[in-house]
Protein backbone atom coordinates (compact mmCIF):
# COMPACT_ATOMS: atom_id res chain seq x y z
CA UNK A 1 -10.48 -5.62 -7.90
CA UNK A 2 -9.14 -2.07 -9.03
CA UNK A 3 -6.98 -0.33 -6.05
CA UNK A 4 -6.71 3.56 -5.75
CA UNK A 5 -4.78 5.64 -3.71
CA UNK A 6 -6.35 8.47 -1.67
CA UNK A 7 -5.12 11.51 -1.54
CA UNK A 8 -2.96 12.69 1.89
CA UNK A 9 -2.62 16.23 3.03
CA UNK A 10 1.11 15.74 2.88
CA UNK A 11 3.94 13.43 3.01
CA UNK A 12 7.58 13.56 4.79
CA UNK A 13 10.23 10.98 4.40
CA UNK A 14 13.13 10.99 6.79
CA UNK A 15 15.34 8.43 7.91
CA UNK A 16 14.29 5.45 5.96
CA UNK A 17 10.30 5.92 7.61
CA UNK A 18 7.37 7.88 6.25
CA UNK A 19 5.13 9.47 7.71
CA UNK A 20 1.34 10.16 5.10
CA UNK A 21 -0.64 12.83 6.89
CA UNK A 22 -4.54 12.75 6.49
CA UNK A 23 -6.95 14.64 7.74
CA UNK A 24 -7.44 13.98 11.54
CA UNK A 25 -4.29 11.17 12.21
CA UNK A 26 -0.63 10.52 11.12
CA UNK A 27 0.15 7.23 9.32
CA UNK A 28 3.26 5.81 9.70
CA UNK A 29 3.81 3.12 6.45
CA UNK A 30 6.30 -0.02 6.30
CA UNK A 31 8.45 -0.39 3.34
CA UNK A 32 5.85 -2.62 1.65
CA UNK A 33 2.76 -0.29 2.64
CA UNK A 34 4.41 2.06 1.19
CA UNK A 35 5.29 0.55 -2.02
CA UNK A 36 1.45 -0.37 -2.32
CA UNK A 37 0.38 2.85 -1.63
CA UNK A 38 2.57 4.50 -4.42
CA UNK A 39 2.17 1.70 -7.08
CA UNK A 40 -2.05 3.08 -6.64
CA UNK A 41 -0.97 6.43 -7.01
CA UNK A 42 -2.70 5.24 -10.59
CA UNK A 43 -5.51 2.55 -10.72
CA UNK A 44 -3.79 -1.26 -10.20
CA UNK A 45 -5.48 -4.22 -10.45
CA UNK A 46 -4.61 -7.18 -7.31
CA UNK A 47 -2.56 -9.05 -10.01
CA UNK A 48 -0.47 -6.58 -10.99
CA UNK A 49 0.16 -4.76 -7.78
CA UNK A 50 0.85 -8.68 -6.62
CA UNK A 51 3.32 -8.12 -9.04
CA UNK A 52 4.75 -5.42 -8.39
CA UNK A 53 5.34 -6.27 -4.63
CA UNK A 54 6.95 -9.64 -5.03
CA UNK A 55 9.40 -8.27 -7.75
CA UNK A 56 10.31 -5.81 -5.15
CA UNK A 57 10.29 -7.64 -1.76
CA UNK A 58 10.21 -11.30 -3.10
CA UNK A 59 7.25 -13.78 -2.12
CA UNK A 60 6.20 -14.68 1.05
CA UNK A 61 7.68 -17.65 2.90
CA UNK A 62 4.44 -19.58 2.89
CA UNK A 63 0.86 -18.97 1.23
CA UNK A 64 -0.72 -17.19 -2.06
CA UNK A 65 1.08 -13.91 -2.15
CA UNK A 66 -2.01 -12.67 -3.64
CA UNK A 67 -3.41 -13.30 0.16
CA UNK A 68 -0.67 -11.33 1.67
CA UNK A 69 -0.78 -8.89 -1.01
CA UNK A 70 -4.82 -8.30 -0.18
CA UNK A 71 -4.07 -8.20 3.71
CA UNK A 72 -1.89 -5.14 2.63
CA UNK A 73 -4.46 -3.62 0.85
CA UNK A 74 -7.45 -4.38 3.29
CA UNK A 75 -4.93 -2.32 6.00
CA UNK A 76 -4.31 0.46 3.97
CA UNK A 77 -8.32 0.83 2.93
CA UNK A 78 -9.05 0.55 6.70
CA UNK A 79 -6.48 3.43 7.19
CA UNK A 80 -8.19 5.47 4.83
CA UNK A 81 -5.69 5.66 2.76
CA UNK A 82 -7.01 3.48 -0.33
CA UNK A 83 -9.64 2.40 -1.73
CA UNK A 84 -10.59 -1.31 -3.72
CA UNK A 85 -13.44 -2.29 -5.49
């Protein structure tokens, strides 16, 4: 699976929370959203954005963080904000 970010109409950070505007709605990411969405910013495969994530935030409690990892991803494609094939 290969990950991409879309492109937003803009972006404004403030306060620790971020705010990706698209075309028609306002996206409000969580630090690990985030941190997905950038690490696309150039094609990533689900292994190495696992990767990424965990060095960053650590693995999950429980379960394949390549699972949780996907979840992420499946959220931020249904947001429009990605896209994984």
């Amino acid at each position: 699976m290969t990950i991409r970010a879309l492109p937003v109409v803009d972006r404004l950070e403030r306060d620790g929370r971020t705010l990706l505007l698209l075309e028609n709605q306002v996206v409000e990411l969580s630090p690990l959203a985030l941190a997905a969405y950038d690490a696309a910013s150039g094609p990533v495969g689900l292994a190495a954005l696992t990767a990424t994530l965990v060095a960053t935030f650590g693995a999950p409690p429980e379960g394949d963080p390549s699972l949780a990892v996907r979840g992420v991803v499946d959220e931020l494609a249904s947001l429009g904000l990605v896209t994984a094939d």
